[in-house]
Protein backbone atom coordinates (compact mmCIF):
# COMPACT_ATOMS: atom_id res chain seq x y z
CA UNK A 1 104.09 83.13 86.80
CA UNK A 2 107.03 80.51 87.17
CA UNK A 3 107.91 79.28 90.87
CA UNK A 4 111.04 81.44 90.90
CA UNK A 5 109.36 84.43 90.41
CA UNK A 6 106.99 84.06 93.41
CA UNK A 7 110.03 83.36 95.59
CA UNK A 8 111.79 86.25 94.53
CA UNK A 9 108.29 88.55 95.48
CA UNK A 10 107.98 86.89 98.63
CA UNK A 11 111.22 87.54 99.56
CA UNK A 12 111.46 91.08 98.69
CA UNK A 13 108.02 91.57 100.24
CA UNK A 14 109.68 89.80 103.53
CA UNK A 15 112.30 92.08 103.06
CA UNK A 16 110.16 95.05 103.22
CA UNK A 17 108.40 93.85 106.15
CA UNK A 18 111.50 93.08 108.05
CA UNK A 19 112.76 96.80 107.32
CA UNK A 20 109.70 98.41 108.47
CA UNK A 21 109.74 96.36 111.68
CA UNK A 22 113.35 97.48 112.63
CA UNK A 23 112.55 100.92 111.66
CA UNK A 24 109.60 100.99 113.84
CA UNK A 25 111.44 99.35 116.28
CA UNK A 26 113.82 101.96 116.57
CA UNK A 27 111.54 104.69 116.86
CA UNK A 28 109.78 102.95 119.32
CA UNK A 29 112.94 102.85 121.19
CA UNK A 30 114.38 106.10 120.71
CA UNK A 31 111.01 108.05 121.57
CA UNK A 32 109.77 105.45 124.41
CA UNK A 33 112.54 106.84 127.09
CA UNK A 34 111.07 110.11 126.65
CA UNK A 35 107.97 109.47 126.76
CA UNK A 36 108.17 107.23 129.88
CA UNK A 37 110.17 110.71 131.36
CA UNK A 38 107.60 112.91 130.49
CA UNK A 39 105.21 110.14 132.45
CA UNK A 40 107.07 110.87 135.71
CA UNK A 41 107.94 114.38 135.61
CA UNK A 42 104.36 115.05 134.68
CA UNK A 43 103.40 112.46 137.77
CA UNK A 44 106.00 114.70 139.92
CA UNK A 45 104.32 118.13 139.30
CA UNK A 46 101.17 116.81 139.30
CA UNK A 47 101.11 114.54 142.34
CA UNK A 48 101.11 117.58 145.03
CA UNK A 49 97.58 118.54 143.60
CA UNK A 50 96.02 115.53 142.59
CA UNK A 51 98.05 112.23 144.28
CA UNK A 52 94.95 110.13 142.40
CA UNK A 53 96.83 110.93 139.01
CA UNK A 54 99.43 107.87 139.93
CA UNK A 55 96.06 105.71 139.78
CA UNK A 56 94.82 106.24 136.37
């Protein structure tokens, strides 16, 4: 295996890497708002019953 041809590998497996980091990151920003909405409305209807559920 010549030099080249490990550079080229590294850098498509860099590539890849990169790719699935920006895709994750995505998701992780396009489900984290609802999720952190959820969080509160659940606190909201919740909190009249049990005001420890703010705690855990």
């Amino acid at each position: 295996m010549g030099k080249k041809e490990k550079m080229k590998t590294t850098e498509a497996f860099d590539l890849t890497m990169k790719t699935q980091y920006v895709i994750f990151k995505s998701i992780f920003f396009l489900v984290e708002p609802f999720r952190s909405t959820n969080k509160i409305i659940l606190m909201h209807k919740t909190n009249r019953k049990w005001p420890w559920i703010n705690y855990v």
